[in-house]
Protein backbone atom coordinates (compact mmCIF):
# COMPACT_ATOMS: atom_id res chain seq x y z
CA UNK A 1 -15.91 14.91 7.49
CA UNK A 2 -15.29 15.94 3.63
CA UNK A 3 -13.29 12.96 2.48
CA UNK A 4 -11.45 12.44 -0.92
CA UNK A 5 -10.18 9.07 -2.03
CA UNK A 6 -8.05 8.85 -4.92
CA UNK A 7 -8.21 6.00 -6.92
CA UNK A 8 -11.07 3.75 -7.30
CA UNK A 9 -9.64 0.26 -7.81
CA UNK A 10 -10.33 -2.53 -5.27
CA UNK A 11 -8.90 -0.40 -2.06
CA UNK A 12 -10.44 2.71 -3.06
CA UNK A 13 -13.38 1.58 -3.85
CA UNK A 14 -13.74 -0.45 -0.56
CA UNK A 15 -12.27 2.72 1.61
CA UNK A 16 -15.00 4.83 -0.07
CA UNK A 17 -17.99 2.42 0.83
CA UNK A 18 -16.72 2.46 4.23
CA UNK A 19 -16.80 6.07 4.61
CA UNK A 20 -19.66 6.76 2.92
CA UNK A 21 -21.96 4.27 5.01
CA UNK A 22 -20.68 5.82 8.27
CA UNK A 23 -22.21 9.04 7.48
CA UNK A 24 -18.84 10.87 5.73
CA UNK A 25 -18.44 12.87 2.81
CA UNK A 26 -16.91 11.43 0.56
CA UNK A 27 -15.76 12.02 -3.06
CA UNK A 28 -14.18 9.50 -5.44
CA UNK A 29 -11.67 10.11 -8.21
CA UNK A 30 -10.27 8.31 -10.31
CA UNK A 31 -8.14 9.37 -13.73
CA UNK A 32 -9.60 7.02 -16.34
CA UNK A 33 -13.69 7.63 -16.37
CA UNK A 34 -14.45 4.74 -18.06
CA UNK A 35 -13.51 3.13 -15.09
CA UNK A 36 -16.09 5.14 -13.23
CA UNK A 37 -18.51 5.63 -15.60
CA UNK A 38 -21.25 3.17 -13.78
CA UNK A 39 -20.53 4.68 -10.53
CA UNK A 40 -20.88 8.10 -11.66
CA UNK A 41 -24.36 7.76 -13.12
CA UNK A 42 -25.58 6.06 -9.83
CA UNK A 43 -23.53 7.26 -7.36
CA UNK A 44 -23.63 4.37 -5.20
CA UNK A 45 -21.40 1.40 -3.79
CA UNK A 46 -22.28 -1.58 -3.08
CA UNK A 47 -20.26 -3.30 -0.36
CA UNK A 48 -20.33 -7.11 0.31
CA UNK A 49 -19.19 -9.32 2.87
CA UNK A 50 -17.66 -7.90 6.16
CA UNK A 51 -19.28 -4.41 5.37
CA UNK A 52 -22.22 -4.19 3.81
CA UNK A 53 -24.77 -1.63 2.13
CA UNK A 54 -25.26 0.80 -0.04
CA UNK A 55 -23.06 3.69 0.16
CA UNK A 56 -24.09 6.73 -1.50
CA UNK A 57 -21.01 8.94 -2.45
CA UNK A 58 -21.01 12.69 -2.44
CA UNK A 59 -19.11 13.31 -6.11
CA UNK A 60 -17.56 10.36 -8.38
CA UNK A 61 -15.19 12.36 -10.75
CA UNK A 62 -12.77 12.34 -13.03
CA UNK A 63 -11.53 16.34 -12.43
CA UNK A 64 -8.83 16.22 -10.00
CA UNK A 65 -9.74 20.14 -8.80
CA UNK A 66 -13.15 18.94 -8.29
CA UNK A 67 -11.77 16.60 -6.11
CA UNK A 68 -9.73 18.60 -4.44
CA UNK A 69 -12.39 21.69 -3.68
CA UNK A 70 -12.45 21.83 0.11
CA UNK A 71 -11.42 18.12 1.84
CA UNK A 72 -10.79 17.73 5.48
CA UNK A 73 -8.52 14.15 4.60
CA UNK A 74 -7.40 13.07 1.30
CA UNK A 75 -6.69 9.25 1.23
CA UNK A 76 -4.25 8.08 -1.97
CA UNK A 77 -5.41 4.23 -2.77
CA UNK A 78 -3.90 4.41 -6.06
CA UNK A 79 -1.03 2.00 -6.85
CA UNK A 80 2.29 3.47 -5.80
CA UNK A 81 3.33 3.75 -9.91
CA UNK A 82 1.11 6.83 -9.84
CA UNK A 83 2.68 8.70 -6.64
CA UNK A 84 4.96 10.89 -8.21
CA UNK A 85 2.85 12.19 -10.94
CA UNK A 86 -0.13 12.63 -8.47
CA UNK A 87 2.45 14.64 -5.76
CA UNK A 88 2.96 17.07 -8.97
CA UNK A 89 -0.75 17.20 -9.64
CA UNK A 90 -1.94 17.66 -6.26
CA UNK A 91 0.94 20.14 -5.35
CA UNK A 92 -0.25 22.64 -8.07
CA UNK A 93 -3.69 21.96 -7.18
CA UNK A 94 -4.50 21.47 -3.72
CA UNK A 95 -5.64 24.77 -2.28
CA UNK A 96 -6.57 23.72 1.47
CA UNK A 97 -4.00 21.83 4.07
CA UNK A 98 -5.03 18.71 5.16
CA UNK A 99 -3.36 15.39 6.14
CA UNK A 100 -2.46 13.28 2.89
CA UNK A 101 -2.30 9.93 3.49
CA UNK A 102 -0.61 7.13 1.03
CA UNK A 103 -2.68 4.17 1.75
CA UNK A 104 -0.35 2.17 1.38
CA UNK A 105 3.04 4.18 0.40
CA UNK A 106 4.66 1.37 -0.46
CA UNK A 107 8.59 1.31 0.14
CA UNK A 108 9.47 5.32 1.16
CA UNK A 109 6.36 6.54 -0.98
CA UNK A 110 5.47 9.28 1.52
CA UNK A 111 9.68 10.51 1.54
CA UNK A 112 9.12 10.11 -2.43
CA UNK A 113 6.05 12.20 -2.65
CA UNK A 114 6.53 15.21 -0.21
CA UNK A 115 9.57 15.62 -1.84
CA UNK A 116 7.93 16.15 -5.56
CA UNK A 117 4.95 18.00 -3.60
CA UNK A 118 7.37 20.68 -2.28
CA UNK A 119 8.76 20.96 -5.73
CA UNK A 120 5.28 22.61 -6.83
CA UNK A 121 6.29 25.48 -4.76
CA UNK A 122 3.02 25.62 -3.18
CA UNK A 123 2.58 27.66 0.06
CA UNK A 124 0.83 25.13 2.25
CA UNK A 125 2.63 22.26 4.39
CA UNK A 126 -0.16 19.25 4.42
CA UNK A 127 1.15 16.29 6.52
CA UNK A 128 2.30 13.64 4.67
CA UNK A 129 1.81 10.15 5.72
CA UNK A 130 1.91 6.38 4.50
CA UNK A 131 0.20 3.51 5.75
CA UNK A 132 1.78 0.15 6.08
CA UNK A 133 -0.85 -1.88 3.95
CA UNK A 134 -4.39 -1.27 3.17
CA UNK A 135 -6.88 -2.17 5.76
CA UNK A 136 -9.32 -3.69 3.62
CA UNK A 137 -8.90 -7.01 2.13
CA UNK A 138 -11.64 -6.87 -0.96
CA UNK A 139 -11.77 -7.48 -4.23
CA UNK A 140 -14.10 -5.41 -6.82
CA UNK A 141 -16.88 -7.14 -8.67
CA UNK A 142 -17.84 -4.33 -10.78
CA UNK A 143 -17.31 -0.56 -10.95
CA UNK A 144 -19.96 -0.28 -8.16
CA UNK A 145 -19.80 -3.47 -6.17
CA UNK A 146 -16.87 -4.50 -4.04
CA UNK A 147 -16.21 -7.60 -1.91
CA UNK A 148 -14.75 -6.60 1.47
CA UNK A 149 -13.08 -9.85 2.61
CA UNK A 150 -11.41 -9.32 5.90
CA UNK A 151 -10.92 -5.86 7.74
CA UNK A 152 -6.63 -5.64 8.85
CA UNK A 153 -5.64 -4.96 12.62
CA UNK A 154 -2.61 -2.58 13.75
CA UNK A 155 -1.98 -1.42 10.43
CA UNK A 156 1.07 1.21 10.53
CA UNK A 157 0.69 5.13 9.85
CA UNK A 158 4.12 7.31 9.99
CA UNK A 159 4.10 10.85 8.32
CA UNK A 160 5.71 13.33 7.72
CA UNK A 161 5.18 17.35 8.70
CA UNK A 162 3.88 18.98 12.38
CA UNK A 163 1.56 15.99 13.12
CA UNK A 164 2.55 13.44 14.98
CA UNK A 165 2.44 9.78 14.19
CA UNK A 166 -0.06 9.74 17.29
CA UNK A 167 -2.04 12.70 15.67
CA UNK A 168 -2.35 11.30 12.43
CA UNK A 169 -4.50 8.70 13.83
CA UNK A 170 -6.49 10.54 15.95
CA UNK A 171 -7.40 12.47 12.71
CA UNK A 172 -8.53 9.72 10.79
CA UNK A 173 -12.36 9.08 10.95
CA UNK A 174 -13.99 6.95 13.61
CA UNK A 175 -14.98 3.97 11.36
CA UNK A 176 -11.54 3.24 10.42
CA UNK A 177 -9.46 4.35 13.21
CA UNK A 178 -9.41 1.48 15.37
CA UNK A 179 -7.73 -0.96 12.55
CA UNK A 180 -4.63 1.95 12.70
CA UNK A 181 -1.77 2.69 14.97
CA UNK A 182 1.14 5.03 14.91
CA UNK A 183 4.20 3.89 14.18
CA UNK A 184 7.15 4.20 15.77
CA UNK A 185 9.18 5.37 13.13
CA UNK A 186 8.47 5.31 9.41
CA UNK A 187 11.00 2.44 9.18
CA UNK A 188 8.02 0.23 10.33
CA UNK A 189 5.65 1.59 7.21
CA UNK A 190 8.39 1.65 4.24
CA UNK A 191 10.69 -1.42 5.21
CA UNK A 192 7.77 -2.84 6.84
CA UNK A 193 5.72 -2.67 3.50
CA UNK A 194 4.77 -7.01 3.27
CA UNK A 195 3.45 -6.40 -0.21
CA UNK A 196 6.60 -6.93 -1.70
CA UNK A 197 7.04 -10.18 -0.21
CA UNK A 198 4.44 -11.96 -0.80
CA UNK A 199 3.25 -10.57 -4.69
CA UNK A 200 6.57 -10.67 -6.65
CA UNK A 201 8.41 -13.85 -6.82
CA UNK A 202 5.41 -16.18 -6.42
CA UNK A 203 3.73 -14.67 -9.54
CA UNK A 204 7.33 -14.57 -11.46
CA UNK A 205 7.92 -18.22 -10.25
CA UNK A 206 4.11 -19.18 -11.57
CA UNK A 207 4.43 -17.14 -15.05
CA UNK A 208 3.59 -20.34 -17.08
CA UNK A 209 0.30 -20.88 -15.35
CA UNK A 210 -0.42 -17.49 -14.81
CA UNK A 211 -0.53 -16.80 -18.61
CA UNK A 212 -2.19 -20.03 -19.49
CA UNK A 213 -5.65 -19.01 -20.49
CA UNK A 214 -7.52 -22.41 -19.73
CA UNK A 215 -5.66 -22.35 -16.18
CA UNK A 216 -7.02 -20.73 -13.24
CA UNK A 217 -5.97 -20.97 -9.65
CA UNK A 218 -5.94 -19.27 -6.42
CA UNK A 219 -3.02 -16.78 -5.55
CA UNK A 220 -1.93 -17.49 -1.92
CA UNK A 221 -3.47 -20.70 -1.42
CA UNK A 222 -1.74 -22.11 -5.02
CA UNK A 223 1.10 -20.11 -5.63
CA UNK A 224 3.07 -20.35 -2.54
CA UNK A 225 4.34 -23.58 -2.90
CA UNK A 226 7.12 -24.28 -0.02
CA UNK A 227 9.66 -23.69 -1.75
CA UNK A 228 8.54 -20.67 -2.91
CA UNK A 229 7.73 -19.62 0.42
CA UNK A 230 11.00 -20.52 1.68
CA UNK A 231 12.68 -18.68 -1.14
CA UNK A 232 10.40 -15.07 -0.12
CA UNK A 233 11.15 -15.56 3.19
CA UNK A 234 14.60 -14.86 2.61
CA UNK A 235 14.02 -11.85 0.55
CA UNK A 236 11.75 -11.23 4.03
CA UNK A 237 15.32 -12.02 5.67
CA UNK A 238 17.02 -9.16 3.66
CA UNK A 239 14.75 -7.08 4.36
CA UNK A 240 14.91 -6.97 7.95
CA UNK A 241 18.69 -6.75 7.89
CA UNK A 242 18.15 -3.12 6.28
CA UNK A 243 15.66 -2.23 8.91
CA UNK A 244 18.30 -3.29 11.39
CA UNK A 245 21.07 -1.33 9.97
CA UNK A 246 19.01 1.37 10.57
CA UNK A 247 18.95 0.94 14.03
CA UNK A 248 15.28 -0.76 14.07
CA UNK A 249 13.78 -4.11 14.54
CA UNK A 250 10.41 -4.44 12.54
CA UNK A 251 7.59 -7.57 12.03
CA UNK A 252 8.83 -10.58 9.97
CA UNK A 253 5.94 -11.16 7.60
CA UNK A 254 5.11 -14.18 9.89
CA UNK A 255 4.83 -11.76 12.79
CA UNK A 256 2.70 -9.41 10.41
CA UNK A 257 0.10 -12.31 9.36
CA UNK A 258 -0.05 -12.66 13.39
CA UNK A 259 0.06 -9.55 14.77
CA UNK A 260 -3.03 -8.50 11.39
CA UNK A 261 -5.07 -11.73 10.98
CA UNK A 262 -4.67 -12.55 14.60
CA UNK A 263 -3.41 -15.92 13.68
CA UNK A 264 -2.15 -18.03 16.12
CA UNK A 265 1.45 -18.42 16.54
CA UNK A 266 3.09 -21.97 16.43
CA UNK A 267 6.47 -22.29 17.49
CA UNK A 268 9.25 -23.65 14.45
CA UNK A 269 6.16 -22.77 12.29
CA UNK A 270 7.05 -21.49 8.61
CA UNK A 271 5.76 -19.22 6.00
CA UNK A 272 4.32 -21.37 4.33
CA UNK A 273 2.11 -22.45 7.03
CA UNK A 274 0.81 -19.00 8.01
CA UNK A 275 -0.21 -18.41 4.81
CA UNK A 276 -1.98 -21.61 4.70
CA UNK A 277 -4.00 -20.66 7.99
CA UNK A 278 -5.11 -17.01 6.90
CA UNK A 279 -8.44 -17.58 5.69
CA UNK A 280 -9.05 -14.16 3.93
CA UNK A 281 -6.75 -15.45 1.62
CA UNK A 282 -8.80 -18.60 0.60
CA UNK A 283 -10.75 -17.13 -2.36
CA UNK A 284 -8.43 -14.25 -4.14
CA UNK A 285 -7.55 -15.30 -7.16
CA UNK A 286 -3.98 -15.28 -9.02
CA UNK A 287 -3.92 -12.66 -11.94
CA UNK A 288 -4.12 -13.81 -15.66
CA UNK A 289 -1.03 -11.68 -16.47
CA UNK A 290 1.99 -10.80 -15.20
CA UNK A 291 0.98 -7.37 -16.35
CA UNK A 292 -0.42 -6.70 -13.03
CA UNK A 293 0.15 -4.85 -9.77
CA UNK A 294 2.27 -7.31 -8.01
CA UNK A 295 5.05 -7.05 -10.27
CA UNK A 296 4.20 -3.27 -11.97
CA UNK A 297 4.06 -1.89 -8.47
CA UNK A 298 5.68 -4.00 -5.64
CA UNK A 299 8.87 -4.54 -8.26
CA UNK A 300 9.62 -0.84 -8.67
CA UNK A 301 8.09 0.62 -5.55
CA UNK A 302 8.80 -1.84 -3.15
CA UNK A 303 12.00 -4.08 -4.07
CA UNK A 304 13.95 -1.63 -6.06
CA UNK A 305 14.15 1.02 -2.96
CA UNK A 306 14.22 -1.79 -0.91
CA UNK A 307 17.69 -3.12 -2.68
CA UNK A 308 18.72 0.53 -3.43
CA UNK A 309 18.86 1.20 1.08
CA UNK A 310 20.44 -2.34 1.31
CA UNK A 311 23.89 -1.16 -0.80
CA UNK A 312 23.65 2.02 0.66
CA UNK A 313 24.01 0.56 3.83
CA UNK A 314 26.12 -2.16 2.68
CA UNK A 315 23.56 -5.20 3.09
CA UNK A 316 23.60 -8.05 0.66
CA UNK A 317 19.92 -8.18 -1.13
CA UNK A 318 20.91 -11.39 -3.58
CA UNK A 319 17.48 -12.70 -3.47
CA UNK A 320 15.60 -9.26 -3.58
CA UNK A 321 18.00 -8.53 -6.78
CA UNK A 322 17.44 -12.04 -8.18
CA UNK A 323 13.55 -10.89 -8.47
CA UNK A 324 14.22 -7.73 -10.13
CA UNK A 325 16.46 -8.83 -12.74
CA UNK A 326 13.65 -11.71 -13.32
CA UNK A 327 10.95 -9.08 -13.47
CA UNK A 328 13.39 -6.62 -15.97
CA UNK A 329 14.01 -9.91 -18.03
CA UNK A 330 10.78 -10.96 -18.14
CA UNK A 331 8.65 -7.63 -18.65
CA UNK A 332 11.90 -6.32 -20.84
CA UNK A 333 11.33 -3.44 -18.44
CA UNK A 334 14.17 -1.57 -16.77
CA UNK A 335 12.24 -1.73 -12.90
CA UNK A 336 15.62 -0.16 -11.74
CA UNK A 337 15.30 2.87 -14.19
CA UNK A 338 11.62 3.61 -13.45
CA UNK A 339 11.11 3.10 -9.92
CA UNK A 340 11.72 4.58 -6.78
CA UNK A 341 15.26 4.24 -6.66
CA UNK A 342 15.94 7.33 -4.58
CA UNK A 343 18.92 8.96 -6.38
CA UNK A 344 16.71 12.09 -7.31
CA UNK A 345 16.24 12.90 -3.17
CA UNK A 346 18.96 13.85 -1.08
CA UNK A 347 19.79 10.36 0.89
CA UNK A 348 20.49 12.20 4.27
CA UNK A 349 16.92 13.71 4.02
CA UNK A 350 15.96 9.82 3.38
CA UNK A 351 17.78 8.85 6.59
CA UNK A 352 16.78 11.74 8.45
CA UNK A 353 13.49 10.49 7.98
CA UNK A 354 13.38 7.09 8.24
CA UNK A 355 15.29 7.54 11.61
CA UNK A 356 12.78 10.02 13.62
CA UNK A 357 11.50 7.81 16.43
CA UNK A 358 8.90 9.11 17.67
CA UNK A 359 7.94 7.49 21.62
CA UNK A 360 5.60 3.77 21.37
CA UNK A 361 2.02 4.71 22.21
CA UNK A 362 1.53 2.97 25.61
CA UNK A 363 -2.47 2.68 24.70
CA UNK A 364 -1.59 -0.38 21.56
């Protein structure tokens, strides 16, 4: 299979070893070649830990038409801030249908970016999907060497257009399809996004270490004091009150580090502990800014549409709120203003949406 991946940070860059050592096709953009200069002039990956080898890559470019010449899957591992831009670029570019897939959309990225797609007024109809999270847990090393930690179970995939949930994952490659499932409804893959959770407040609520520079310290196993967990598992709280008020029940993030790292469940058990027991998470390191992903992304693509659904459906978000206004304050950044907030779509469409149900597949 012919297989772009956009984006070749630490998910990209793992997604594309993958492929590539299982005998696909793959090409690898990214926008800044810098970034990709190393990779370009060998053309290979190399992936450590759960997957290994070298994994030679068909293209490594910087031209988003080269990219897009003739793929049979396009997979977007970019951080969500670059959705909407790349839905514009892709919609007046793409020139063959094939499934898009946000991996991961983030909170409504795949409502978000169909929508801007369609704008383009371009004459094909590519499903549109989201996953729930990455599957890879992995960290880069260098432009052409990535760390592949842990591989995720029963990861989400909802879409949007004539394939079915069901379809979507049939579609994907062999190597990866067994850590996927289709979701019920895309409920499960937007409210169900985790990321939010567990990146924002613990790296607000460590700022002081985070930006020491003779300080460093591991994210999950450091960060998440227990009181800080307690505190994000009420923002986890809020969050399944919106899913409910749509008429769903989705994971807890408890239920998520379960039902994904396969760890076991304890009765009473808290956050905290979970996190404590998910060995992937031993060795990833906290970020030396707060200029980073977990607040740049999971702040404006996760808790701001998250909060914007909750007063639309008339759900108290205090704590999700509390962490935006920190993030604004902090960042002197208006996350409300810039992020996915919604108010450009029609919110019926959103609902419309988020509501198909689509019947449980009896084989997960």
């Amino acid at each position: 299979m012919k297989i772009t991946v956009i984006g070749a940070g630490n998910s990209g860059t793992a997604m594309a070893a993958h492929l590539a050592l299982n005998g696909h096709e793959v090409t690898l953009w990214n926008r800044t070649f810098e970034n990709i200069r190393t990779l370009q002039q060998t053309g290979i990956i190399q992936a450590i830990g759960k997957i290994s080898g070298r994994a030679k890559l068909a293209t490594v470019t910087d031209h988003l038409a080269e990219s897009l010449r003739q793929p049979d899957l396009i997979l977007i591992a970019t951080p969500a801030t670059a959705h909407r831009e790349l839905a514009i670029m892709i919609g007046r570019t793409l020139r063959k249908e094939c499934p898009i897939i946000l991996s991961p959309g983030r909170t409504c990225g795949a409502i978000e970016f169909n929508y801007y797609f369609r704008l383009q007024d371009n004459p094909l109809t590519p499903t549109i999907a989201e996953t729930q999270t990455v599957i890879h847990t992995c960290r880069k090393q260098s432009q052409d060497k990535v760390n592949i930690l842990a591989l995720k179970d029963f990861v989400y995939v909802a879409g949007m257009g004539e394939m079915s949930n069901r379809e979507i994952v049939d579609y994907l490659p062999d190597c990866i399809r067994p850590y996927f499932m289709p979701a019920t409804s895309m409920i499960q893959t937007s409210i169900g996004n985790v990321g939010m959770i567990l990146h924002c407040a613990p790296l607000l609520l460590n700022s002081g270490w985070i930006e020491n520079p003779e300080f460093t310290f591991k994210y999950y196993r450091d960060s998440i004091t227990p009181h800080i967990a307690a505190y994000i598992e009420e923002i986890d709280r809020e969050r399944l009150q919106v899913a409910e008020a749509l008429g769903f029940v989705i994971d807890s993030t408890k239920e998520w580090f379960h039902r994904t790292y396969h760890t076991r469940y304890i009765k009473g058990e808290q956050l905290y502990d979970v996190i404590r027991r998910t060995d992937a998470y031993d060795d990833i390191d906290a970020p030396d800014t707060l200029n980073h992903r977990y607040i740049l992304e999971d702040v404006p693509y996760g808790l701001v549409p998250l909060e914007t659904l909750g007063q639309l459906l008339d759900i108290e978000t205090e704590y999700t709120s509390l962490i935006i206004d920190l993030a604004s304050k902090l960042l002197r950044l208006d996350f409300r203003a810039t992020g996915r907030h919604l108010k450009q779509i029609n919110i019926q469409d959103v609902y419309a949406t988020l509501l198909r149900i689509e019947q449980p597949d009896s084989t997960f």
